[in-house]
C-alpha atoms as a PDB file:
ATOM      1  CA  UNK A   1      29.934  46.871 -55.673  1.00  0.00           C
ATOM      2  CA  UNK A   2      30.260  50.730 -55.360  1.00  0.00           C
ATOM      3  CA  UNK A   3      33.559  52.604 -56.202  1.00  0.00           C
ATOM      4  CA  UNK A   4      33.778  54.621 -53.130  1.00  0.00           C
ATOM      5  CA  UNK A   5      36.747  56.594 -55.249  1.00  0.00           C
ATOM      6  CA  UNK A   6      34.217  57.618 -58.394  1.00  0.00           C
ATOM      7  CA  UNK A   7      32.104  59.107 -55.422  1.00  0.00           C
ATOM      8  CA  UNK A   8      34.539  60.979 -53.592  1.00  0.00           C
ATOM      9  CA  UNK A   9      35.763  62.612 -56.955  1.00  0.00           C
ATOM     10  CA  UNK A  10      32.316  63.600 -57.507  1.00  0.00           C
ATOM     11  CA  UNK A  11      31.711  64.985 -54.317  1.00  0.00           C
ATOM     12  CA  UNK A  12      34.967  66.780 -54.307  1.00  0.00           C
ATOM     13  CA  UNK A  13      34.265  68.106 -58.289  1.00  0.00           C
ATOM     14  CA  UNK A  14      31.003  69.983 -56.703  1.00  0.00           C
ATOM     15  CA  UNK A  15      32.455  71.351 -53.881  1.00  0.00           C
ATOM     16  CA  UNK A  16      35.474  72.954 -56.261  1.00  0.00           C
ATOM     17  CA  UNK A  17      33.082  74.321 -58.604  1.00  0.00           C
ATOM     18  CA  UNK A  18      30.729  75.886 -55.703  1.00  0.00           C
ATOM     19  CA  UNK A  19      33.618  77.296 -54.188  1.00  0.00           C
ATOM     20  CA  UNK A  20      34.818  78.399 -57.989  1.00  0.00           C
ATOM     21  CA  UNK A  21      31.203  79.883 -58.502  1.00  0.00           C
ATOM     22  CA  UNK A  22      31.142  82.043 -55.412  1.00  0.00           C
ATOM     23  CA  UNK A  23      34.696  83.411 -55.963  1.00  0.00           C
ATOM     24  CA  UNK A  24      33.539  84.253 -59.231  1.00  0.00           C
ATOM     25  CA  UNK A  25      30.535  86.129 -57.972  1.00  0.00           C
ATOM     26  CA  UNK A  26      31.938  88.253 -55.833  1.00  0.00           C
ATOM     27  CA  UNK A  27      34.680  89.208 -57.884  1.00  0.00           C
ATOM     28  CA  UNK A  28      32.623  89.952 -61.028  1.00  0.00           C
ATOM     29  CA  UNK A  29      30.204  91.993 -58.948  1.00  0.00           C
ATOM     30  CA  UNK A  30      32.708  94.192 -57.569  1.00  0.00           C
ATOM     31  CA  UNK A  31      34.354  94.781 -61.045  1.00  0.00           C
ATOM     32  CA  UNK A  32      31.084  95.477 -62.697  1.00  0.00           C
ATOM     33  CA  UNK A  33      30.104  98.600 -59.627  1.00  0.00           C
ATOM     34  CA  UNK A  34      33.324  99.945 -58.980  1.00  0.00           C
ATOM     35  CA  UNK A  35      33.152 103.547 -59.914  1.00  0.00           C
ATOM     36  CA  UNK A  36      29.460 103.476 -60.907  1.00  0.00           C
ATOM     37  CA  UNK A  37      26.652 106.635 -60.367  1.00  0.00           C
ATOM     38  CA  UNK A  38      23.982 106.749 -57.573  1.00  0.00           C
ATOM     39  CA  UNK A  39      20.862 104.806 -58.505  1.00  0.00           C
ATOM     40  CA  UNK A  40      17.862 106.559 -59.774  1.00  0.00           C
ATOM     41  CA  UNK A  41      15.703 107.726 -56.482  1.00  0.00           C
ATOM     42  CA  UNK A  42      13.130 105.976 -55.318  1.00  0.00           C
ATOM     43  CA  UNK A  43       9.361 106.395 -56.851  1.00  0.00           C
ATOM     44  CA  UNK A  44       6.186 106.828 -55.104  1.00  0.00           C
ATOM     45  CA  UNK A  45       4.077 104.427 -53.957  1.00  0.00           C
ATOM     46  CA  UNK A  46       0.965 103.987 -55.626  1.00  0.00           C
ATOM     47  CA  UNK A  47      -2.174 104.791 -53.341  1.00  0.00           C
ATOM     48  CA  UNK A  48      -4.622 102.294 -52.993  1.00  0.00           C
ATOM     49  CA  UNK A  49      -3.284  99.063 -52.590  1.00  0.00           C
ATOM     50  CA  UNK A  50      -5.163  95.887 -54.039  1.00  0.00           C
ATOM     51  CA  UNK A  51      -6.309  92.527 -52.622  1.00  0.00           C
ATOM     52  CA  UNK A  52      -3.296  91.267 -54.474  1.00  0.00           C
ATOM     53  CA  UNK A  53      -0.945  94.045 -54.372  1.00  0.00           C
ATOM     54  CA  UNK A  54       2.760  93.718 -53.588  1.00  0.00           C
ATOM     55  CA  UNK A  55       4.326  95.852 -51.143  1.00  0.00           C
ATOM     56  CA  UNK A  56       5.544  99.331 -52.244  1.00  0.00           C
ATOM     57  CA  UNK A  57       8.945  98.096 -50.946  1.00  0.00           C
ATOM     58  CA  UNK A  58      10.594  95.496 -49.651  1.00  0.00           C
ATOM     59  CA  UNK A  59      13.933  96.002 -47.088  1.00  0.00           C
ATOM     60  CA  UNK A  60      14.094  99.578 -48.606  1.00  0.00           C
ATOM     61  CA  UNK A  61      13.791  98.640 -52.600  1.00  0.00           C
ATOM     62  CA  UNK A  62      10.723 100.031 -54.038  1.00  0.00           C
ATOM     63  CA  UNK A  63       9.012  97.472 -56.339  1.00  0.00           C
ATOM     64  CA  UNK A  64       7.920  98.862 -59.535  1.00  0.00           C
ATOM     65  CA  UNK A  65       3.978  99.429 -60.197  1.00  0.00           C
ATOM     66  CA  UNK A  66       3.949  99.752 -63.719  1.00  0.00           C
ATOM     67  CA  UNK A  67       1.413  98.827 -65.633  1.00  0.00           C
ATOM     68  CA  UNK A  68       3.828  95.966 -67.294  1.00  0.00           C
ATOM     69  CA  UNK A  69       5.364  95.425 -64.055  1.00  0.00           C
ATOM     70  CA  UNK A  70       1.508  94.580 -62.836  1.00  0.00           C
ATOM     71  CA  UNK A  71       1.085  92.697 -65.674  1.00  0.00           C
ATOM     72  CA  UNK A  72       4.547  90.595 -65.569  1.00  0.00           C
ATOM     73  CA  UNK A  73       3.467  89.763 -61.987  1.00  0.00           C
ATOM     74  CA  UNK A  74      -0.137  88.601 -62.653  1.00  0.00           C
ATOM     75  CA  UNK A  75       1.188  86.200 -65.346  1.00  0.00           C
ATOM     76  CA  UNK A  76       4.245  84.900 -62.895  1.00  0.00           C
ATOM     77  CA  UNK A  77       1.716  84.168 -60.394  1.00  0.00           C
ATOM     78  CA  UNK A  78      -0.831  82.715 -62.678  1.00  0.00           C
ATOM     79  CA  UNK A  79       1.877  80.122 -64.476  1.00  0.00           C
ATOM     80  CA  UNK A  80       4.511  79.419 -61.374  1.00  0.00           C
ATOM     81  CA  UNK A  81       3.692  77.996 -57.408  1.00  0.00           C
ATOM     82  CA  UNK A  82       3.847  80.647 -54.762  1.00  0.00           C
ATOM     83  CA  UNK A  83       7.186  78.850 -53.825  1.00  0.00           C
ATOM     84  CA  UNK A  84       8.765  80.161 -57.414  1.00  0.00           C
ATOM     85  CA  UNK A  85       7.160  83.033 -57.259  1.00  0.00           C
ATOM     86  CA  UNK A  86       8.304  84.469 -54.049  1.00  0.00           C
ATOM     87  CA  UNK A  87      11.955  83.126 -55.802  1.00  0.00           C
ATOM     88  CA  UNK A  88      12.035  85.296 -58.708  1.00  0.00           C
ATOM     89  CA  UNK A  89      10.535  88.372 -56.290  1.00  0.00           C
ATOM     90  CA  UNK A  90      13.520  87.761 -54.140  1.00  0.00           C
ATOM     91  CA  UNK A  91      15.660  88.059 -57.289  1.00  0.00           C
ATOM     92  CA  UNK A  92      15.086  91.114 -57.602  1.00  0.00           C
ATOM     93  CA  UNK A  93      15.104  92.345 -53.950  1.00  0.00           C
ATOM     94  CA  UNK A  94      18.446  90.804 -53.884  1.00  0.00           C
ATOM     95  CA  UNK A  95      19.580  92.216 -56.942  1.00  0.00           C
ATOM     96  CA  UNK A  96      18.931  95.788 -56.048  1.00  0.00           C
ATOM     97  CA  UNK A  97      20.176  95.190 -52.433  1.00  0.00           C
ATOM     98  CA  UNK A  98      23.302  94.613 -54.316  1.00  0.00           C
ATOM     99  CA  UNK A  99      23.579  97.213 -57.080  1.00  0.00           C
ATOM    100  CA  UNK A 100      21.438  99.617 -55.183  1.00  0.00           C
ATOM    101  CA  UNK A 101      24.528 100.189 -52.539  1.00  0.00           C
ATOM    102  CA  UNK A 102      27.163 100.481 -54.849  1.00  0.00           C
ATOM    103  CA  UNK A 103      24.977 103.109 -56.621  1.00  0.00           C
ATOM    104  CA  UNK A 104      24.634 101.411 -60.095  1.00  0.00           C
ATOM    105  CA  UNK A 105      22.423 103.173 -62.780  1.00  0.00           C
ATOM    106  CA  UNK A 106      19.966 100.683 -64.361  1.00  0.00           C
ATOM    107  CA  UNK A 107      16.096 100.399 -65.614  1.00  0.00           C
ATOM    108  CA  UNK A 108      14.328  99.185 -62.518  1.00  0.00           C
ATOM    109  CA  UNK A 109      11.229  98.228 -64.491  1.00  0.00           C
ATOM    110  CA  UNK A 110      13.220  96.425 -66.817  1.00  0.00           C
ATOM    111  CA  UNK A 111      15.292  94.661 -63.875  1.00  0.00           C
ATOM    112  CA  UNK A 112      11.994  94.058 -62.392  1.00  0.00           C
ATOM    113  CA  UNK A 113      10.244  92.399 -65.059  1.00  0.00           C
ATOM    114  CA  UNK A 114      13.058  89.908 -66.212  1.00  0.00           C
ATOM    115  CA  UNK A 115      13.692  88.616 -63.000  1.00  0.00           C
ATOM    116  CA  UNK A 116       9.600  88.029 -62.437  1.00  0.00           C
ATOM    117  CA  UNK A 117       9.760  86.096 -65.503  1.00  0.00           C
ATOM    118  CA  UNK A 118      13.482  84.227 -65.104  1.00  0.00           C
ATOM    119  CA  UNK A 119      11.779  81.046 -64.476  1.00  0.00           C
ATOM    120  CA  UNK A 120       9.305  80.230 -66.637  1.00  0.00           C
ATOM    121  CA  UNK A 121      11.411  77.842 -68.399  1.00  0.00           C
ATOM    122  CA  UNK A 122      10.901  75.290 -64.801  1.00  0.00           C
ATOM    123  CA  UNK A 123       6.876  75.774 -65.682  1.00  0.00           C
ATOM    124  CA  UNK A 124       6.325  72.302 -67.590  1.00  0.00           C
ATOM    125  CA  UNK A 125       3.729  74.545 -69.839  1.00  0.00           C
ATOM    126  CA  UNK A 126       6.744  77.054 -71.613  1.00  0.00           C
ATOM    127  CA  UNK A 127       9.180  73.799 -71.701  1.00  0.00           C
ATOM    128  CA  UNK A 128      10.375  72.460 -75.039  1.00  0.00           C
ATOM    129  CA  UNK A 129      11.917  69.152 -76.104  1.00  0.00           C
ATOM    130  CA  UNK A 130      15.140  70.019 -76.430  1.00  0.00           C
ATOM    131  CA  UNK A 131      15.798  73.762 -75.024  1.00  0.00           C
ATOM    132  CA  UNK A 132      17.670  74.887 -71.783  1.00  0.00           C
ATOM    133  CA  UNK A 133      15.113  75.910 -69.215  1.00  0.00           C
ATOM    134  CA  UNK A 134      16.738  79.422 -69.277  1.00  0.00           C
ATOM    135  CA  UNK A 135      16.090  79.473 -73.222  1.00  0.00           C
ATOM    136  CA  UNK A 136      12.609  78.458 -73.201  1.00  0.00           C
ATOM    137  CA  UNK A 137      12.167  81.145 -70.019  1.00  0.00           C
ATOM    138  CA  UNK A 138      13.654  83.659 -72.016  1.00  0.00           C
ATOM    139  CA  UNK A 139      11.624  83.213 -75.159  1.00  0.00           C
ATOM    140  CA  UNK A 140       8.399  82.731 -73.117  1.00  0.00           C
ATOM    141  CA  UNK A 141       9.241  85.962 -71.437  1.00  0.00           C
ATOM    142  CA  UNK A 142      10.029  87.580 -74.651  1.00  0.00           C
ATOM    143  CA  UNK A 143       6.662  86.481 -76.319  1.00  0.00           C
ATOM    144  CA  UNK A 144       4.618  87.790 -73.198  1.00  0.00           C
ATOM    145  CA  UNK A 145       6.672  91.152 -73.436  1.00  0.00           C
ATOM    146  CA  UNK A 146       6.354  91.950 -77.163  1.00  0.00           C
ATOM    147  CA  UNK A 147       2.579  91.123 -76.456  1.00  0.00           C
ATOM    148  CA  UNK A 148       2.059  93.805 -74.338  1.00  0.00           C
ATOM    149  CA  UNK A 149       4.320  96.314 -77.005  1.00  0.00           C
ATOM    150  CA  UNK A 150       7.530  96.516 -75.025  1.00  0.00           C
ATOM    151  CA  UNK A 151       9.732  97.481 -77.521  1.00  0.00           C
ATOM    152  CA  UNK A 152      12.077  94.647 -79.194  1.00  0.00           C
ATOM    153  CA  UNK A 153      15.305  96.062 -77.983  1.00  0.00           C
ATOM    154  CA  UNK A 154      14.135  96.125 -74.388  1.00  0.00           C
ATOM    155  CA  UNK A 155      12.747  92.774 -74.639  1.00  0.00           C
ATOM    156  CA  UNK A 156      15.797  91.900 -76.188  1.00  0.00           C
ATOM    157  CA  UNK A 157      17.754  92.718 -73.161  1.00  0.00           C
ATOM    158  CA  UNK A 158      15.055  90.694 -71.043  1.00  0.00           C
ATOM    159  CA  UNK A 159      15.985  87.348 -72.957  1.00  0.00           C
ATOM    160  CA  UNK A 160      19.635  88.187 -72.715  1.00  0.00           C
ATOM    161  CA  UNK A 161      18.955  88.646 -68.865  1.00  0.00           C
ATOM    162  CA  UNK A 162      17.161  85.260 -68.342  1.00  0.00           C
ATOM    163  CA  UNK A 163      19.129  83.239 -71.169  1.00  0.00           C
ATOM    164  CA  UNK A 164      22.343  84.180 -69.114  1.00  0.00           C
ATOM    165  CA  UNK A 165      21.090  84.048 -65.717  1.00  0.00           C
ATOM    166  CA  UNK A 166      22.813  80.582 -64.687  1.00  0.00           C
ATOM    167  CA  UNK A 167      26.155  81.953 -66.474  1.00  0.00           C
ATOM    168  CA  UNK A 168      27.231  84.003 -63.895  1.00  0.00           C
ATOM    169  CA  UNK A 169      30.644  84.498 -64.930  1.00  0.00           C
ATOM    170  CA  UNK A 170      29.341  85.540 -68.637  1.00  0.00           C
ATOM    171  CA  UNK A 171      26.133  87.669 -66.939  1.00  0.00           C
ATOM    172  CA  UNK A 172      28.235  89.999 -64.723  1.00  0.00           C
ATOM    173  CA  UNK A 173      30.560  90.758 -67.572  1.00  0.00           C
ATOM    174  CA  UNK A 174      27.196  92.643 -69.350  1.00  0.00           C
ATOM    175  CA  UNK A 175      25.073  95.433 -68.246  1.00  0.00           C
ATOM    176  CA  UNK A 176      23.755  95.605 -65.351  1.00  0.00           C
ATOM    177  CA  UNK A 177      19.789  94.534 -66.322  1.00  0.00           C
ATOM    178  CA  UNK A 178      21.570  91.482 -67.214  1.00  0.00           C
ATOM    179  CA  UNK A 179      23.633  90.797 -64.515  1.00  0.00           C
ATOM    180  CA  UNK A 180      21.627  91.767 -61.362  1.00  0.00           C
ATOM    181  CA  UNK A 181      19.349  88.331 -62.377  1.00  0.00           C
ATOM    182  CA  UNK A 182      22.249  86.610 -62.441  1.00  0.00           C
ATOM    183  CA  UNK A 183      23.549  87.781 -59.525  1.00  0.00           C
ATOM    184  CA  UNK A 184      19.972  87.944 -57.312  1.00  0.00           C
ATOM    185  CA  UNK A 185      18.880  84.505 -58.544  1.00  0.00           C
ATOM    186  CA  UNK A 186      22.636  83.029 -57.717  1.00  0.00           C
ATOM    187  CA  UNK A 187      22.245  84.816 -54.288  1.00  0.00           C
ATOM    188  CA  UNK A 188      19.269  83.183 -53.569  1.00  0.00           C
ATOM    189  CA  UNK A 189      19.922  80.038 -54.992  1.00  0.00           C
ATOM    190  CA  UNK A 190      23.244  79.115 -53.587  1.00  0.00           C
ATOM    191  CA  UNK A 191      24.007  81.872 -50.953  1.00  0.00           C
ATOM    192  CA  UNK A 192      26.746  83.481 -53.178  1.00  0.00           C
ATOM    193  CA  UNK A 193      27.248  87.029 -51.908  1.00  0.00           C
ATOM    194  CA  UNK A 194      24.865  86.848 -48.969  1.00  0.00           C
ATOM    195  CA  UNK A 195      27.337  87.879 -46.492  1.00  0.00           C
ATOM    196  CA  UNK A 196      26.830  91.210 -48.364  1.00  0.00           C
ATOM    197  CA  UNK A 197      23.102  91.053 -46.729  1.00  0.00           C
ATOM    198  CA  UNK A 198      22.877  93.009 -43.310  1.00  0.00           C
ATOM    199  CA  UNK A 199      20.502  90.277 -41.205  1.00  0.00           C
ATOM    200  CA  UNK A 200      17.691  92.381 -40.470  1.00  0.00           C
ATOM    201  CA  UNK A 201      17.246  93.258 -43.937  1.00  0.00           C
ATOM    202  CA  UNK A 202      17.716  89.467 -45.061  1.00  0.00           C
ATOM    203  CA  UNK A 203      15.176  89.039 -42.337  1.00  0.00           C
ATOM    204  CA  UNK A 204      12.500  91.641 -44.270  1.00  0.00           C
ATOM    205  CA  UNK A 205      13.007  89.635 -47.695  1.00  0.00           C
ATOM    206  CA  UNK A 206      12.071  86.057 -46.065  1.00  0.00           C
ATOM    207  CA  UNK A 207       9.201  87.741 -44.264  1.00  0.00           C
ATOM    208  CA  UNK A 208       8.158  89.174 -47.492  1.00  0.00           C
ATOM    209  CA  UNK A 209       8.490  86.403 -49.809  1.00  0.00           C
ATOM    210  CA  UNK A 210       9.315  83.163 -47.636  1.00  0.00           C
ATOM    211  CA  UNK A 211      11.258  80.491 -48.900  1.00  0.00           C
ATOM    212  CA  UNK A 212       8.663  77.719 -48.228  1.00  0.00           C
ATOM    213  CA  UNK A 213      10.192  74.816 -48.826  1.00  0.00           C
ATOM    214  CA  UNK A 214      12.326  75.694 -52.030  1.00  0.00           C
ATOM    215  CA  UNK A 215      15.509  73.670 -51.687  1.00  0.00           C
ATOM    216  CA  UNK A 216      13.013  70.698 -51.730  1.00  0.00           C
ATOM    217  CA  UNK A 217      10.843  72.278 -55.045  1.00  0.00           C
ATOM    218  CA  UNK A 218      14.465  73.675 -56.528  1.00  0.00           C
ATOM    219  CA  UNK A 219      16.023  70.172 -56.572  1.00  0.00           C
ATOM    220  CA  UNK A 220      12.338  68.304 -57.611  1.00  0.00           C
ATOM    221  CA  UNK A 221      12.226  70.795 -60.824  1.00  0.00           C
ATOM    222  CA  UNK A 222      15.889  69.471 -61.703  1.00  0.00           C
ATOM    223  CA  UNK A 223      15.090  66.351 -61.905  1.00  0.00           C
ATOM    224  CA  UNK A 224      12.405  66.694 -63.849  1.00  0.00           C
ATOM    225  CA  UNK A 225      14.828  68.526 -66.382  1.00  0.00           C
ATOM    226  CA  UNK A 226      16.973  65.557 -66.185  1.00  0.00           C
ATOM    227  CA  UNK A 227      14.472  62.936 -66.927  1.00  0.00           C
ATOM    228  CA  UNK A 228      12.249  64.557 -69.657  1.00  0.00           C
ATOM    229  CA  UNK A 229      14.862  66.027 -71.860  1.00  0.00           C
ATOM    230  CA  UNK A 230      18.015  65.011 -70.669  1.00  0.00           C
ATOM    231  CA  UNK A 231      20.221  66.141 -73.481  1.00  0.00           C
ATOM    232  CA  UNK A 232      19.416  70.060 -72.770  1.00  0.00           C
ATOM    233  CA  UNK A 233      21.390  69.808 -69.468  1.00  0.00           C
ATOM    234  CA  UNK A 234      24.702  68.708 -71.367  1.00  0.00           C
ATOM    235  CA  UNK A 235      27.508  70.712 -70.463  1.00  0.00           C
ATOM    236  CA  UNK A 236      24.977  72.477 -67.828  1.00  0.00           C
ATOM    237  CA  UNK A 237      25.025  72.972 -64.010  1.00  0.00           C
ATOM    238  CA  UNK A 238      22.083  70.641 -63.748  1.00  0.00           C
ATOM    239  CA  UNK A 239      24.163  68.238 -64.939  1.00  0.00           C
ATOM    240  CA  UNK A 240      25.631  66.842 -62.062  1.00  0.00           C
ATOM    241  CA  UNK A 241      22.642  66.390 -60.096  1.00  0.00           C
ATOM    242  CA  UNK A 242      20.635  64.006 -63.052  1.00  0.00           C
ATOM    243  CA  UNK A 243      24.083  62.051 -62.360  1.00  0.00           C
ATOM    244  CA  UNK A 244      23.693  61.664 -58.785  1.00  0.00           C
ATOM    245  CA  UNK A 245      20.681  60.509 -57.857  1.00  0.00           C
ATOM    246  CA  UNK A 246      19.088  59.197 -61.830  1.00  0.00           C
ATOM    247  CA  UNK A 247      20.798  55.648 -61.891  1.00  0.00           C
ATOM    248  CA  UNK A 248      21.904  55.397 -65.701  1.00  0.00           C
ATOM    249  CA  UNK A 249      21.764  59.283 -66.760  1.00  0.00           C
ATOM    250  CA  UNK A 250      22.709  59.286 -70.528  1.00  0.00           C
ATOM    251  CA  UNK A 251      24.739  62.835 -70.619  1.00  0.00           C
ATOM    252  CA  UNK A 252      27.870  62.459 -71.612  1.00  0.00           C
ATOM    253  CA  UNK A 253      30.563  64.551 -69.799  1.00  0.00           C
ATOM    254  CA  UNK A 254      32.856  66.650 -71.690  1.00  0.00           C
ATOM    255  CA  UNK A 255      35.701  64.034 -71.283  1.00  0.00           C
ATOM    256  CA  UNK A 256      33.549  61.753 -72.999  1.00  0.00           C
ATOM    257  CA  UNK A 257      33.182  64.293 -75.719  1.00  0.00           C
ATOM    258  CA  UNK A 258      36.634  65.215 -76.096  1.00  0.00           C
ATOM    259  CA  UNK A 259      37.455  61.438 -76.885  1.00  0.00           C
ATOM    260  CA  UNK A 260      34.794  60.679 -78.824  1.00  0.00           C
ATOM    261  CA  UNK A 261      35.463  63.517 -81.347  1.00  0.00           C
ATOM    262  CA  UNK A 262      36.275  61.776 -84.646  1.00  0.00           C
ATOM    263  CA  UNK A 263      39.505  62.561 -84.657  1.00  0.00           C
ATOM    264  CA  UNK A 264      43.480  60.516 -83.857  1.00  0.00           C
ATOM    265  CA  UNK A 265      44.176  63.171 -81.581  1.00  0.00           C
END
């Protein structure tokens, strides 16, 4: 027989920390940008566009055309499904929507290229036995960087960017490279801060890079996690879903933990 009470407390448990997790977003954003500089102006647009070209912007934020932002982008498409993809390039539209109006100084290339390659660490072919996803995604990122000779401390900042992008509350307490992943990938994840999103410009970004169907993919890729290596999500956000719908999930929860510790007290 089910115990309609262990349910409810579940239910209720998620809907505190979603609540908890969007208070925390706003108010970490807004401490990070108050009092910041004007962002760095926008660059030109590089002529001649290519069968597989981006656009030079998106909803006003220009999208970098480096030669390592090419490159990031070619290996993002080549690893991930068009519905990632257009996830991580909505990252970082969503980012600089953010930052970009409360005139916060930061490396758009750098922004650029960590949240192309946040996600890696969903791809089955960068997962590890026993890593977080956002580990493996940073050090599969970091690889592909120091590969094409960005230099280690910017790389470094990458992994920081993508290691911490699902710890929002840690992310938006660094600089702002770090936190705008955090902060465009929780946007477009959960919704957190999207009232912050005028609704013709939210309207440009879906037209741009449309969602496609990634609730469904977002919640498939989970459960994957939870099945395969189930011990990386301990103590993580993904957590909770392996124990709602994976009959007999293994993780212990930090209660369990706690009393287990081999101690009287």
């Amino acid at each position: 027989m089910m115990d309609n009470s262990n349910e409810h407390n579940d239910v209720t448990r998620r809907m505190v920390l979603g609540r908890g997790a969007s208070i925390a977003v706003a108010g970490a954003v807004t401490a990070l940008t108050t009092g910041a500089v004007a962002a760095p102006a926008a660059r030109a647009a590089t002529p001649g566009p290519r069968p597989d070209a981006l656009p030079s912007s998106v909803a006003g934020v220009p999208i970098p055309d480096s030669r390592l932002a090419r490159e990031a982008v070619a290996f993002a498409r080549g690893a991930a499904p068009e519905v990632l993809f257009n996830h991580v390039m909505r990252t970082y539209v969503f980012g600089a929507l953010v930052f970009d109006r409360r005139g916060v100084r930061y490396d758009r290339e750098l922004v650029f290229v960590a949240s192309v390659l946040h996600d890696l660490g969903l791809v089955e072919s960068f997962q590890t036995p026993t890593e977080r996803f956002e580990v493996d995604g940073a050090d599969a990122a970091q690889r592909f960087l120091l590969r094409h000779r960005m230099s280690a401390d910017r790389a470094a900042l990458v992994w920081d960017a993508i290691a911490l992008h699902t710890s929002v509350g840690i992310a938006t307490r660094k600089r702002p490279e770090i936190a705008m992943v955090s902060v465009g990938s929780g946007l477009d994840f959960s919704g957190n801060g999207l009232q912050q999103i005028p609704s013709d410009v939210l309207e440009e970004v879906l037209t741009a890079f449309p969602r496609e169907g990634f609730k469904e993919d977002a919640v498939d890729r989970i459960l994957s996690l939870c099945r395969t290596k189930p011990m990386a999500e301990l103590m993580h956000p993904f957590v909770e879903v392996g124990r709602r719908h994976i009959p007999g999930f293994p993780v212990p929860t930090v209660e369990d933990m706690l009393l287990a510790a081999p101690f009287d007290s």
